[in-house]
PDB file of N, CA and C in Angstrom:
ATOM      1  N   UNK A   1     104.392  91.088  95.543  1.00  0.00           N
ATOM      2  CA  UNK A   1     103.589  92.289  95.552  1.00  0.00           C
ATOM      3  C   UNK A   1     104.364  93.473  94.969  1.00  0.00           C
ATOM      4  N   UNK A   2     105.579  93.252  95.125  1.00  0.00           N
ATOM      5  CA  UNK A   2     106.200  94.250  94.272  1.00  0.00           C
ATOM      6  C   UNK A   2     106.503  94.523  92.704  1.00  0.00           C
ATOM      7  N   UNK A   3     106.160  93.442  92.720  1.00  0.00           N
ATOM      8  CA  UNK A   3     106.585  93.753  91.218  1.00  0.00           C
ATOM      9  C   UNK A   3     104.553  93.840  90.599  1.00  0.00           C
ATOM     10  N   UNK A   4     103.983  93.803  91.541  1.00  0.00           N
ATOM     11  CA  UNK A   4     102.465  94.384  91.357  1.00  0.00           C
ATOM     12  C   UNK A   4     102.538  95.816  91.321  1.00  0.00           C
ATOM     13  N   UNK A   5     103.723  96.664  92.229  1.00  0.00           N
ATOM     14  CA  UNK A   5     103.110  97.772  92.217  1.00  0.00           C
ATOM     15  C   UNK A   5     104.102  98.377  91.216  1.00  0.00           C
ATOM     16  N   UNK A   6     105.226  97.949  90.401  1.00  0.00           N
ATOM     17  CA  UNK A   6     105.979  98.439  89.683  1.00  0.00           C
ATOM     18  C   UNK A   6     105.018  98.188  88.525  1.00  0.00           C
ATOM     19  N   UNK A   7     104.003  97.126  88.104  1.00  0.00           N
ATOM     20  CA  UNK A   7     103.212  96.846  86.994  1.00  0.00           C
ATOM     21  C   UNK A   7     102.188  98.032  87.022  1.00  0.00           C
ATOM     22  N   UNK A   8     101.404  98.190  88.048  1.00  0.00           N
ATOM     23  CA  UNK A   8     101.031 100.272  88.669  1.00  0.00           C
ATOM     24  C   UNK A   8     101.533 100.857  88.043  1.00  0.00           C
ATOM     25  N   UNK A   9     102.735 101.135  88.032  1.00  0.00           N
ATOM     26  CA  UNK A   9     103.508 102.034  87.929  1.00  0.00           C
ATOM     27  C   UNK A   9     103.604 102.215  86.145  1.00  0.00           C
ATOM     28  N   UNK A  10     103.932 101.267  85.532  1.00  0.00           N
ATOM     29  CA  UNK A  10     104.132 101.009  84.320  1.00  0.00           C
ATOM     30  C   UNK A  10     103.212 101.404  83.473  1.00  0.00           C
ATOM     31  N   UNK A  11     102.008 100.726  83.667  1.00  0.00           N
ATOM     32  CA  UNK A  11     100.634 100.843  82.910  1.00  0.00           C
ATOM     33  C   UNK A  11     100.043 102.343  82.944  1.00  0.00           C
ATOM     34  N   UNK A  12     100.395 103.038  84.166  1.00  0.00           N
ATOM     35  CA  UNK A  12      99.399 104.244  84.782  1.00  0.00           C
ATOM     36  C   UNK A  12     100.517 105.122  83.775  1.00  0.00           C
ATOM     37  N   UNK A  13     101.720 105.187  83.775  1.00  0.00           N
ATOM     38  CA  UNK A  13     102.536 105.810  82.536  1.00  0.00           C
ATOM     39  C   UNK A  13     101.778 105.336  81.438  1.00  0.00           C
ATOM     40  N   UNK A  14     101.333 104.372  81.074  1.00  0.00           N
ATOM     41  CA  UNK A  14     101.680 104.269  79.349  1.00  0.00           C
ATOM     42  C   UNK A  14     100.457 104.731  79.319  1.00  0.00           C
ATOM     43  N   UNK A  15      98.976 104.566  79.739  1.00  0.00           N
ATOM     44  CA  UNK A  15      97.767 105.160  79.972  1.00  0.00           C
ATOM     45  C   UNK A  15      97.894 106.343  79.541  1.00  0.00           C
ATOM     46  N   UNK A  16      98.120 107.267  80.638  1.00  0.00           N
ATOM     47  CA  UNK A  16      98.265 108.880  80.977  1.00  0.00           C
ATOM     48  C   UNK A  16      98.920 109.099  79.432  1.00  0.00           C
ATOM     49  N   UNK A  17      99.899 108.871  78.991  1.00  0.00           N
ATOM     50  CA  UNK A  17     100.730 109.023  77.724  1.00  0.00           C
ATOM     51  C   UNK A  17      99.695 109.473  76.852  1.00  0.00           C
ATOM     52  N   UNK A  18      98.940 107.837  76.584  1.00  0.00           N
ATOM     53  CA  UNK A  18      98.453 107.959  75.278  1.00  0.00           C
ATOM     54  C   UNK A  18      97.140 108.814  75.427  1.00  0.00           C
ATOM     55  N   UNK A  19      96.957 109.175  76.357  1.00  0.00           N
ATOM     56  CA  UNK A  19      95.281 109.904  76.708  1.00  0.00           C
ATOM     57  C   UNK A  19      95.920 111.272  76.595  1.00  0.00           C
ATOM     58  N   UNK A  20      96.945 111.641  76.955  1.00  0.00           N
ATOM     59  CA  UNK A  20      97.839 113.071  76.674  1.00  0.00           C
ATOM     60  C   UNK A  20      97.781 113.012  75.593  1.00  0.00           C
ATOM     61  N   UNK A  21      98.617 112.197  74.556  1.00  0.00           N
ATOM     62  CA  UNK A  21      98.906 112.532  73.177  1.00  0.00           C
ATOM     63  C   UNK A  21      97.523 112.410  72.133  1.00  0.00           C
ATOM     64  N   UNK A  22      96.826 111.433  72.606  1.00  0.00           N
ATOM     65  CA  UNK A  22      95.633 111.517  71.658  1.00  0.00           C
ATOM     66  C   UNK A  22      94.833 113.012  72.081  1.00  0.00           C
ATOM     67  N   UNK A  23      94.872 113.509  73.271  1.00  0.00           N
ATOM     68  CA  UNK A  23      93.443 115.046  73.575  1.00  0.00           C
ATOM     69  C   UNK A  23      94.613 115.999  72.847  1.00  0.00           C
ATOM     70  N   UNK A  24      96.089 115.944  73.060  1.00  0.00           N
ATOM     71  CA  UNK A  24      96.994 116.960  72.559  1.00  0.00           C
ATOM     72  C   UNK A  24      96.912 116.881  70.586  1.00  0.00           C
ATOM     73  N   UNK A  25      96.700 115.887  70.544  1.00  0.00           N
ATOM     74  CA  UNK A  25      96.814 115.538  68.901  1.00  0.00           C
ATOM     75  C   UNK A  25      95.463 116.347  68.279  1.00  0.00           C
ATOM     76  N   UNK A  26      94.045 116.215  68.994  1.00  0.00           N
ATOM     77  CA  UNK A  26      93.349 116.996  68.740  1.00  0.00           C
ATOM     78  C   UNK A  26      92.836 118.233  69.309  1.00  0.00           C
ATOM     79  N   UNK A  27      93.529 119.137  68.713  1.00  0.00           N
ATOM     80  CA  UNK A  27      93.125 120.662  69.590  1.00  0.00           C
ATOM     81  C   UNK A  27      91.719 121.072  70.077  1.00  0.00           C
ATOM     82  N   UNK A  28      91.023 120.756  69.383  1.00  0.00           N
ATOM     83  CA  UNK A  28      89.693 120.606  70.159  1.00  0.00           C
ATOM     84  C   UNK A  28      88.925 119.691  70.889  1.00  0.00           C
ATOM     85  N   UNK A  29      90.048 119.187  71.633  1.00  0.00           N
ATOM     86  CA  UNK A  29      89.452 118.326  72.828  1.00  0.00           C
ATOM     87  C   UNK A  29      90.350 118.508  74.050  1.00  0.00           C
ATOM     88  N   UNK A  30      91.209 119.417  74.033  1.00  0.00           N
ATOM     89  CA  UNK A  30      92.008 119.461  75.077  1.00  0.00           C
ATOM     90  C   UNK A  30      91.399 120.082  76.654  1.00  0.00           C
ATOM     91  N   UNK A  31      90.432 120.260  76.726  1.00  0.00           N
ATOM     92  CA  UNK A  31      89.785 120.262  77.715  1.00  0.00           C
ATOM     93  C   UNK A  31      89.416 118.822  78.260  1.00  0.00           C
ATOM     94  N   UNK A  32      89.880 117.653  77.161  1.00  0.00           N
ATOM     95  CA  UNK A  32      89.545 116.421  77.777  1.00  0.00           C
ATOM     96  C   UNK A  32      90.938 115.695  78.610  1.00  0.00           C
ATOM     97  N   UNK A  33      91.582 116.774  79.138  1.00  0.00           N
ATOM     98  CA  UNK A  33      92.981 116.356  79.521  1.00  0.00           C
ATOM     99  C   UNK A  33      92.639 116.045  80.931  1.00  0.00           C
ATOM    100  N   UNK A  34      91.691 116.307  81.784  1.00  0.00           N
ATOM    101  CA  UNK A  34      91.591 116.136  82.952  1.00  0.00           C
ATOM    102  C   UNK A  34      90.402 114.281  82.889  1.00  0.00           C
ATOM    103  N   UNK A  35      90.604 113.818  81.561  1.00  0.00           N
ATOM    104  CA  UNK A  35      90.218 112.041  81.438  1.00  0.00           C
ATOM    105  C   UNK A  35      91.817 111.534  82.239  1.00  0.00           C
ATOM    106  N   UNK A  36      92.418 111.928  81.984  1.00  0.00           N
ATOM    107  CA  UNK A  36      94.172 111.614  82.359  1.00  0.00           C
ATOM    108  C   UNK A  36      94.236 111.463  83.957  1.00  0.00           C
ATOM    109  N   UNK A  37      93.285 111.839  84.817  1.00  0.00           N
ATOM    110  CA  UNK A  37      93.315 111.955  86.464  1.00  0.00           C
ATOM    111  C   UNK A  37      92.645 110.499  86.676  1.00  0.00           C
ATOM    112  N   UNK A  38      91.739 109.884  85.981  1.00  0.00           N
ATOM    113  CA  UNK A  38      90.775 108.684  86.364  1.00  0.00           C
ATOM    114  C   UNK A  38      91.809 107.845  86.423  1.00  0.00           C
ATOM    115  N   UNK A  39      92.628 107.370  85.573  1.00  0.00           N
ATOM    116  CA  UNK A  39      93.892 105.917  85.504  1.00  0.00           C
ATOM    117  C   UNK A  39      94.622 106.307  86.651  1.00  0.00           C
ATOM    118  N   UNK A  40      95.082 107.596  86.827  1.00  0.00           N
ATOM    119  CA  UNK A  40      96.260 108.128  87.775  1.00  0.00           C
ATOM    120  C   UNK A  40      95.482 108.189  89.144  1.00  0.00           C
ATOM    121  N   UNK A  41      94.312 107.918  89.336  1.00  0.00           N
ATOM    122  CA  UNK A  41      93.890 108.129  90.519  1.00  0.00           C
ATOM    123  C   UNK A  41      93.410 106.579  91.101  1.00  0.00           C
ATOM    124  N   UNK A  42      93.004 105.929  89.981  1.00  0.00           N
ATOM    125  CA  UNK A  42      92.722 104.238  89.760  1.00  0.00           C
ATOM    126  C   UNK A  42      94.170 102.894  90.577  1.00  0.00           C
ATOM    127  N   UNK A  43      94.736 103.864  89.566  1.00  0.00           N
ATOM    128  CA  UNK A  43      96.194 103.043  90.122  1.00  0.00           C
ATOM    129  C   UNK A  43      97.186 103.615  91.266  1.00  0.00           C
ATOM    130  N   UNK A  44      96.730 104.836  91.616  1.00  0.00           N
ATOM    131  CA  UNK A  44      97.492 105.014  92.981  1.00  0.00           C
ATOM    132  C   UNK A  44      96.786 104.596  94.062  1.00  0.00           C
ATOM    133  N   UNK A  45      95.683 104.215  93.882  1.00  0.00           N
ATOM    134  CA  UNK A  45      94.574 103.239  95.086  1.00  0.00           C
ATOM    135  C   UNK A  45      95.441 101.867  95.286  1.00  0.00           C
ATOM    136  N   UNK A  46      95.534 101.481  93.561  1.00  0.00           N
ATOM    137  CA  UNK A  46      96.099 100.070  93.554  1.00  0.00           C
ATOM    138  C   UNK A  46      97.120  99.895  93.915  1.00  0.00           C
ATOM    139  N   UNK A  47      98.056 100.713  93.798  1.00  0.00           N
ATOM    140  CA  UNK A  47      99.364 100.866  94.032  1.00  0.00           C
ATOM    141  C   UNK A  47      99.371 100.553  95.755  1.00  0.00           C
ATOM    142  N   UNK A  48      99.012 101.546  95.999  1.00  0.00           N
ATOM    143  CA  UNK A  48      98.701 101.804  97.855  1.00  0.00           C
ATOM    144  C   UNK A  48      98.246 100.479  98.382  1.00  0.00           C
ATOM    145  N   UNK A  49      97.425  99.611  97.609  1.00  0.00           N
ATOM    146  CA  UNK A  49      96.303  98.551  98.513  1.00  0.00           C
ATOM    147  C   UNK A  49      97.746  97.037  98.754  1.00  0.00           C
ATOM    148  N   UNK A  50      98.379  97.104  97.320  1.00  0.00           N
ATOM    149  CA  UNK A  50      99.288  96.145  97.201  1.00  0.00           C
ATOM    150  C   UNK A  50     100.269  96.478  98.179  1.00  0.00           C
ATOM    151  N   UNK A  51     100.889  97.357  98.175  1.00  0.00           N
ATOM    152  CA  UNK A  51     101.890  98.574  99.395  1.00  0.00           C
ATOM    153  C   UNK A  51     101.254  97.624 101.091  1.00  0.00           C
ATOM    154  N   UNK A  52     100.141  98.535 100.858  1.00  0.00           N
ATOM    155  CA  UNK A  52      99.493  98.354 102.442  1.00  0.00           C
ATOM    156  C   UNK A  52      99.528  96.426 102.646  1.00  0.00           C
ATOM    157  N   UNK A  53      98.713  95.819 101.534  1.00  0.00           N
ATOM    158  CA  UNK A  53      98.845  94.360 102.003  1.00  0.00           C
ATOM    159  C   UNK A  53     100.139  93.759 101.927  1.00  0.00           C
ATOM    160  N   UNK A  54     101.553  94.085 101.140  1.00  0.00           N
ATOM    161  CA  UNK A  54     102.303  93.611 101.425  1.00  0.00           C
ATOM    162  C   UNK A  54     102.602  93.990 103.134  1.00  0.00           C
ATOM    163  N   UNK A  55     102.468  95.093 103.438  1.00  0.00           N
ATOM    164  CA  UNK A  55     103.353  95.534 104.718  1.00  0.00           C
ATOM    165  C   UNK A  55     102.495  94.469 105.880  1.00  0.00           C
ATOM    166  N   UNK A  56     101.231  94.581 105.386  1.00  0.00           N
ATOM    167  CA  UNK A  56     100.564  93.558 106.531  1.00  0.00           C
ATOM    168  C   UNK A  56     100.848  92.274 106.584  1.00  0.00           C
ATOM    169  N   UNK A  57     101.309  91.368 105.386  1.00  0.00           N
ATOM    170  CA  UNK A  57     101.969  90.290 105.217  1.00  0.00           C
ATOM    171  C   UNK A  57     103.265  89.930 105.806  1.00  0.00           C
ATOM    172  N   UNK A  58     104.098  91.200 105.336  1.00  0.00           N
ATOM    173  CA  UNK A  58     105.467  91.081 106.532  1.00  0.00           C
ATOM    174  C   UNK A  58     104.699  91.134 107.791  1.00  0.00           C
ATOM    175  N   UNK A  59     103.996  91.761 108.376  1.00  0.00           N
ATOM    176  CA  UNK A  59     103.968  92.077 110.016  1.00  0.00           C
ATOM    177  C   UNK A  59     103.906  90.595 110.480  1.00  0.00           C
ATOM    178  N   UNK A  60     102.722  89.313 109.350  1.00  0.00           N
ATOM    179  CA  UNK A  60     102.568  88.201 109.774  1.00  0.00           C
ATOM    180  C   UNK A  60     103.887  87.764 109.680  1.00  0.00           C
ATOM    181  N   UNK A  61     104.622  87.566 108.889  1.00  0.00           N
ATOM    182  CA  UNK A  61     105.861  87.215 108.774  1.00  0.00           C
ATOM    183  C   UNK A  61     106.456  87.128 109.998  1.00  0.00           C
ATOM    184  N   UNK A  62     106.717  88.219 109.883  1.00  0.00           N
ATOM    185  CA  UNK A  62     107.506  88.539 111.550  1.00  0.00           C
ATOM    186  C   UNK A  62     106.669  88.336 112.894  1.00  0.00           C
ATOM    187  N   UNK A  63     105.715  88.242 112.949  1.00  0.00           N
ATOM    188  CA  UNK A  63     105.071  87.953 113.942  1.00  0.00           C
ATOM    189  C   UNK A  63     105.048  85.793 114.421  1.00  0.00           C
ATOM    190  N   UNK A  64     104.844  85.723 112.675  1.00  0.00           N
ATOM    191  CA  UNK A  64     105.201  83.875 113.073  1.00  0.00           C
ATOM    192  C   UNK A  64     106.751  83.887 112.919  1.00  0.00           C
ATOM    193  N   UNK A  65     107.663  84.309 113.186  1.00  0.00           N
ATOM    194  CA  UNK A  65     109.044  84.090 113.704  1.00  0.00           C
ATOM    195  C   UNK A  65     108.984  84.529 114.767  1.00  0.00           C
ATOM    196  N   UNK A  66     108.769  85.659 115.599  1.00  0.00           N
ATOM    197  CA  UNK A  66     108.692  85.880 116.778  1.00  0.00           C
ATOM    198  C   UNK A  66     108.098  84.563 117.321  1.00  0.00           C
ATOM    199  N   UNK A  67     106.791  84.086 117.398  1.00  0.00           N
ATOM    200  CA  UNK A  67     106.544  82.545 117.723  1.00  0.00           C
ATOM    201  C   UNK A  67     107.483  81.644 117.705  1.00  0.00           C
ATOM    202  N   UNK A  68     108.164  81.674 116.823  1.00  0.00           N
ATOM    203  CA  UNK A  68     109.153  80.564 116.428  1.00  0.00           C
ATOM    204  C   UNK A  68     110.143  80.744 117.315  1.00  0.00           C
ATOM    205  N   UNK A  69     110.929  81.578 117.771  1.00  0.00           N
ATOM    206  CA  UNK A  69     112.135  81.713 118.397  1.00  0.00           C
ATOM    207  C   UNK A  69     111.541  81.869 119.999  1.00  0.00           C
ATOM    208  N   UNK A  70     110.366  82.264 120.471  1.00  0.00           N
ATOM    209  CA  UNK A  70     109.981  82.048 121.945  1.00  0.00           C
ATOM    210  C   UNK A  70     109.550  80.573 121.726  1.00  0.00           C
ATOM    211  N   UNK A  71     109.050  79.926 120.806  1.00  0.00           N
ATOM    212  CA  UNK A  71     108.690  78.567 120.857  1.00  0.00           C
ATOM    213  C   UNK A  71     106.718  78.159 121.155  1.00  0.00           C
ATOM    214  N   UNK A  72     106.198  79.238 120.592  1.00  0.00           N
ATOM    215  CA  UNK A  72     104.420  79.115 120.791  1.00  0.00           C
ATOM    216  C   UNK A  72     104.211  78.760 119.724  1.00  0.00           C
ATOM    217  N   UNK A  73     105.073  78.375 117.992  1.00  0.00           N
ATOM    218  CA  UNK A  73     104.450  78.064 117.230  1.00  0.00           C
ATOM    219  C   UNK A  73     103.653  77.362 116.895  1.00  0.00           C
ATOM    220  N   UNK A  74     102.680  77.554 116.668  1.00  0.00           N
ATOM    221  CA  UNK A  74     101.847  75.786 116.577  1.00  0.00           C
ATOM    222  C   UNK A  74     101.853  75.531 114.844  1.00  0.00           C
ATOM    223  N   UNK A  75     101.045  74.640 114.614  1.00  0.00           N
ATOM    224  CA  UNK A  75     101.115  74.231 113.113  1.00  0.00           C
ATOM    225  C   UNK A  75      99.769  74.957 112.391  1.00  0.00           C
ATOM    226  N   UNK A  76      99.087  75.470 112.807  1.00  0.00           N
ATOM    227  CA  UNK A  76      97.952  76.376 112.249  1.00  0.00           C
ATOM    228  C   UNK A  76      98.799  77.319 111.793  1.00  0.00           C
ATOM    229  N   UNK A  77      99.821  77.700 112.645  1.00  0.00           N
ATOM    230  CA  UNK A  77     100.843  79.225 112.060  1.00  0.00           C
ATOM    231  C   UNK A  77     100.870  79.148 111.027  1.00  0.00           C
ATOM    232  N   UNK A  78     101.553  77.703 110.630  1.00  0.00           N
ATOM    233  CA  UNK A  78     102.479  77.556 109.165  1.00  0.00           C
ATOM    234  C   UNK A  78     101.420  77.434 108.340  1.00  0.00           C
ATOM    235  N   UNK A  79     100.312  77.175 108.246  1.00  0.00           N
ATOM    236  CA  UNK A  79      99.780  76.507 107.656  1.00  0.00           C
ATOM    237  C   UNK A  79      98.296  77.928 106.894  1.00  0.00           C
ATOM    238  N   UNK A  80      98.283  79.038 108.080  1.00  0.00           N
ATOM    239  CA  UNK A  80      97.083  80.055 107.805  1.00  0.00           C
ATOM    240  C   UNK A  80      98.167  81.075 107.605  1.00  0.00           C
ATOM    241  N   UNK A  81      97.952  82.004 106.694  1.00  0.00           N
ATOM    242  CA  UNK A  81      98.916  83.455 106.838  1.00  0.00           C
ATOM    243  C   UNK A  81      97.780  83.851 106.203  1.00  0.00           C
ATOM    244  N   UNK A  82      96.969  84.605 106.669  1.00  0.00           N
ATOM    245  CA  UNK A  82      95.605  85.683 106.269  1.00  0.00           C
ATOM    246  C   UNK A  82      95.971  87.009 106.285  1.00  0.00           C
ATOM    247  N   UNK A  83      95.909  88.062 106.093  1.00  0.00           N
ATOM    248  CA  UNK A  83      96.054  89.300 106.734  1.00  0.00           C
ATOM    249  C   UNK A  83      94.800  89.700 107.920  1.00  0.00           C
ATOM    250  N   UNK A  84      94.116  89.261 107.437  1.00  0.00           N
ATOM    251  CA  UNK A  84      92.206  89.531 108.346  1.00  0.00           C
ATOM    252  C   UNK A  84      92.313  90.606 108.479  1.00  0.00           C
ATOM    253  N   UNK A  85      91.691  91.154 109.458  1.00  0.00           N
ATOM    254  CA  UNK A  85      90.979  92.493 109.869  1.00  0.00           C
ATOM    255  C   UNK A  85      90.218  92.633 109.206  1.00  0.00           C
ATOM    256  N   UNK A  86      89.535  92.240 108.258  1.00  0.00           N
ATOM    257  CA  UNK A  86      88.570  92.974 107.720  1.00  0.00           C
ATOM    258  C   UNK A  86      88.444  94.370 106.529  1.00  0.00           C
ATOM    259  N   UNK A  87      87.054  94.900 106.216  1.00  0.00           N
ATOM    260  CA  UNK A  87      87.411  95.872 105.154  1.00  0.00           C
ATOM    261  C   UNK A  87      87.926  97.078 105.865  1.00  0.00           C
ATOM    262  N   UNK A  88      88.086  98.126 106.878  1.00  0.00           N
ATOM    263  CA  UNK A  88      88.551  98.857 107.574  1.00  0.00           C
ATOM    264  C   UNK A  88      89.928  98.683 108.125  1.00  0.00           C
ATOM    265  N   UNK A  89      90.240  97.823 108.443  1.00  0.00           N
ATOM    266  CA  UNK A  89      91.751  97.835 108.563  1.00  0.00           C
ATOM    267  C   UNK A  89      92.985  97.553 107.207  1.00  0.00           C
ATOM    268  N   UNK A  90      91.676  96.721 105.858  1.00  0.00           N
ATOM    269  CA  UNK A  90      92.374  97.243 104.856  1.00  0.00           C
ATOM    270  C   UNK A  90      92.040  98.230 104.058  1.00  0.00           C
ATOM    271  N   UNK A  91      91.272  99.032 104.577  1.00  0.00           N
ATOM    272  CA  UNK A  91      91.566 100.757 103.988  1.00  0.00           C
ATOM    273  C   UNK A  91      92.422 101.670 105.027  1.00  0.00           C
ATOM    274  N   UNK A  92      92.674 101.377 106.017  1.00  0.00           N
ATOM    275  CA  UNK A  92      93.729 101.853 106.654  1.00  0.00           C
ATOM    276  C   UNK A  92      94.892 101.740 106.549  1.00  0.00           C
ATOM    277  N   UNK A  93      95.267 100.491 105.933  1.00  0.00           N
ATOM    278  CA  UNK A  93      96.385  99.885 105.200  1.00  0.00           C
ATOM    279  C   UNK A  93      96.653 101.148 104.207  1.00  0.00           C
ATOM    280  N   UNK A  94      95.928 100.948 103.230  1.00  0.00           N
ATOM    281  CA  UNK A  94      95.702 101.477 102.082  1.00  0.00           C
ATOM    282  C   UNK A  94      96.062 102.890 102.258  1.00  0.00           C
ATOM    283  N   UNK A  95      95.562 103.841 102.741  1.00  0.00           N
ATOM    284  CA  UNK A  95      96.001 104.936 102.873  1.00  0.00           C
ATOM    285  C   UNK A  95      96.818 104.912 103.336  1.00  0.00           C
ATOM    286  N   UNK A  96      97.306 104.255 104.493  1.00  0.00           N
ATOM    287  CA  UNK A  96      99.094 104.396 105.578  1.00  0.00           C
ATOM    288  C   UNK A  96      99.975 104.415 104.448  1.00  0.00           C
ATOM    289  N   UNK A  97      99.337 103.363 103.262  1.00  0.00           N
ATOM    290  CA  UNK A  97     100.838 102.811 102.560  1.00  0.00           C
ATOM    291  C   UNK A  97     100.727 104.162 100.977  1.00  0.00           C
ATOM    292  N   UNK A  98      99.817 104.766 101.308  1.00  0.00           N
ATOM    293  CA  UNK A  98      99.797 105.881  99.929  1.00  0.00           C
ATOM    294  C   UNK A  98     100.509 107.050 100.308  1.00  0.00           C
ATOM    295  N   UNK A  99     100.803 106.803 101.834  1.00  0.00           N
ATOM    296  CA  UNK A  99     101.680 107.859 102.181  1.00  0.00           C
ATOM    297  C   UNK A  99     103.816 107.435 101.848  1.00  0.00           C
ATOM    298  N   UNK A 100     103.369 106.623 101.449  1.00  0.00           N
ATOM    299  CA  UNK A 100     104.706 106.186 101.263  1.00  0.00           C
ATOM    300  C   UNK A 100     105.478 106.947 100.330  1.00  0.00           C
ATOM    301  N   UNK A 101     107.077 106.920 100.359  1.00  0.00           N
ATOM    302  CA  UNK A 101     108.006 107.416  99.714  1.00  0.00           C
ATOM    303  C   UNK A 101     108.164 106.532  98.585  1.00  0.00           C
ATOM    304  N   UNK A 102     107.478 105.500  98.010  1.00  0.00           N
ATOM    305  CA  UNK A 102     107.277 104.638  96.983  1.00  0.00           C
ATOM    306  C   UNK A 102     105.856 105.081  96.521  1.00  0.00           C
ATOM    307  N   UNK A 103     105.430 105.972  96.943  1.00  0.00           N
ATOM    308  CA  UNK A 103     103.774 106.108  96.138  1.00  0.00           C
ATOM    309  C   UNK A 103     103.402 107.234  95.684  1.00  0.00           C
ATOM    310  N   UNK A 104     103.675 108.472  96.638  1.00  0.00           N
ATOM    311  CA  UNK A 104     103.254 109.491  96.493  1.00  0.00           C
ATOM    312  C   UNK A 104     103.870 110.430  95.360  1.00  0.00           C
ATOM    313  N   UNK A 105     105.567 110.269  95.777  1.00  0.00           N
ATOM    314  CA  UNK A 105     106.233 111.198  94.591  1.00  0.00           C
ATOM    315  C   UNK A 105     105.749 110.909  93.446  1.00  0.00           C
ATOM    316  N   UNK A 106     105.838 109.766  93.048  1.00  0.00           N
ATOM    317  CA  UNK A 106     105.567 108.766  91.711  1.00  0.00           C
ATOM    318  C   UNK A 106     104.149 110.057  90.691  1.00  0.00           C
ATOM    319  N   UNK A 107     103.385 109.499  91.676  1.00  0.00           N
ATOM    320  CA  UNK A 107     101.849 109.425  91.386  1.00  0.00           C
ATOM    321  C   UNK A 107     101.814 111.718  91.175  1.00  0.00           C
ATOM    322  N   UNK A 108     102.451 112.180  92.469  1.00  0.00           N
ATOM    323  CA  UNK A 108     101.915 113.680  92.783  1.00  0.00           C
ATOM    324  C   UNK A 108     102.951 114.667  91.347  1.00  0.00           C
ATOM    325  N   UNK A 109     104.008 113.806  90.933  1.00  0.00           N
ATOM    326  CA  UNK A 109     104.538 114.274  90.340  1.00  0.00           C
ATOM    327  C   UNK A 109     103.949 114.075  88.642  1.00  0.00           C
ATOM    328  N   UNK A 110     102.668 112.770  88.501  1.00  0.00           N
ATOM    329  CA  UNK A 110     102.358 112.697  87.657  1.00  0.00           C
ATOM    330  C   UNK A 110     100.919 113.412  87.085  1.00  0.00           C
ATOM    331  N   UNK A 111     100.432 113.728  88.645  1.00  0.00           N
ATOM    332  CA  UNK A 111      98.889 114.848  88.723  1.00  0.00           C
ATOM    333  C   UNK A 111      99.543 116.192  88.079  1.00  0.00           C
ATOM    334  N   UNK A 112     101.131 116.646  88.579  1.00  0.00           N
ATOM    335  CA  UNK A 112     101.752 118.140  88.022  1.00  0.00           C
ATOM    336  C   UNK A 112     101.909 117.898  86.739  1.00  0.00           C
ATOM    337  N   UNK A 113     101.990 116.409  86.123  1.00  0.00           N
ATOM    338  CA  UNK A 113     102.508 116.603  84.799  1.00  0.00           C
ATOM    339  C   UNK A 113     101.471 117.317  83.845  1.00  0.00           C
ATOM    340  N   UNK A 114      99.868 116.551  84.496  1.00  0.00           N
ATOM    341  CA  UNK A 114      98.821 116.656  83.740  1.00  0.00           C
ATOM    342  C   UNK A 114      98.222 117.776  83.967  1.00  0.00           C
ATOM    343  N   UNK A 115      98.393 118.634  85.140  1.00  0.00           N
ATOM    344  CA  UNK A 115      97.804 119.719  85.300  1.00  0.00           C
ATOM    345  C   UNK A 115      98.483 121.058  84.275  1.00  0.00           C
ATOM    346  N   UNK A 116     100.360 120.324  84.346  1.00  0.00           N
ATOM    347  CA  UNK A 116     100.322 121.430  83.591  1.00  0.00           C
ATOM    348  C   UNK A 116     100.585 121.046  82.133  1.00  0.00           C
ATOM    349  N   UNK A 117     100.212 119.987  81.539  1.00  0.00           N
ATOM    350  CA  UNK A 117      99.508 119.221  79.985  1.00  0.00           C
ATOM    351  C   UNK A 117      98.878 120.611  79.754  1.00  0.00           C
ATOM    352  N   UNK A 118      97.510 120.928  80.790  1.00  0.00           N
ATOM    353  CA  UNK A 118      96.215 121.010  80.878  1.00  0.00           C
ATOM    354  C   UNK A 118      96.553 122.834  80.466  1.00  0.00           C
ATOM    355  N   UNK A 119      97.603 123.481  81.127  1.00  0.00           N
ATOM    356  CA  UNK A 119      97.470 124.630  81.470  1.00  0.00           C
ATOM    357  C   UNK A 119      98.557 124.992  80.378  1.00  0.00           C
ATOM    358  N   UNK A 120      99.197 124.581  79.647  1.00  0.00           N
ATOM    359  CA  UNK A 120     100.389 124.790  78.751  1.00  0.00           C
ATOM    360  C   UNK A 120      99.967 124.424  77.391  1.00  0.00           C
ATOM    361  N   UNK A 121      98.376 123.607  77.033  1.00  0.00           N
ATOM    362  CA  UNK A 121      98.647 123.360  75.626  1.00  0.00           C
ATOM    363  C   UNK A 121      97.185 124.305  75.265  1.00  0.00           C
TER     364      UNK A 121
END
């Protein structure tokens, strides 16, 4: 999952780039600089959802070792690793993990880039 959200990370740069340099290349479209928020807002969801389901994946993790070392494991353990809960506990995910020190700088520092694209050209 990580190297899912570094692929986030990658694409939502090269995106934003070329949507900067193509509205900057033509002066009369630079009011189309705020197209540059849809990818950056697209992929910090994605970013966050991969974030949030990895963290729920460790919790199983650690939760079937805890089994393991009291000794309740059964063989369904090894055999199911779901996250479940449902769609609400993975949008709770999702936002917990957009608060992260892996998500937010990334992403809030890339809304300032474009705002001030927006206000400087």
């Amino acid at each position: 999952m990580a190297s899912n959200s570094a692929a986030c990370k990658t694409w939502c740069i090269t995106l934003v780039s070329a949507i900067i340099v193509v509205v900057v290349d033509d002066k009369s479209a630079v009011s189309y600089v705020w197209v540059a928020f849809i990818p950056t807002l697209l992929f910090l969801f994605l970013d966050s959802y991969y974030l949030g389901l990895e963290q729920r994946f460790r919790d199983i993790y650690n939760s079937f070792i805890k089994k393991l070392h009291i000794g309740s494991a059964t063989i369904e353990d090894v055999y199911i690793v779901n996250p479940g809960g449902g769609f609400f506990k993975t949008i709770i995910a999702t936002l917990k993990a957009s608060t992260s020190i892996s998500v937010w700088p990334f992403y809030a520092l890339l809304i300032i880039m474009i705002c001030a694209t927006r206000k400087f050209i």
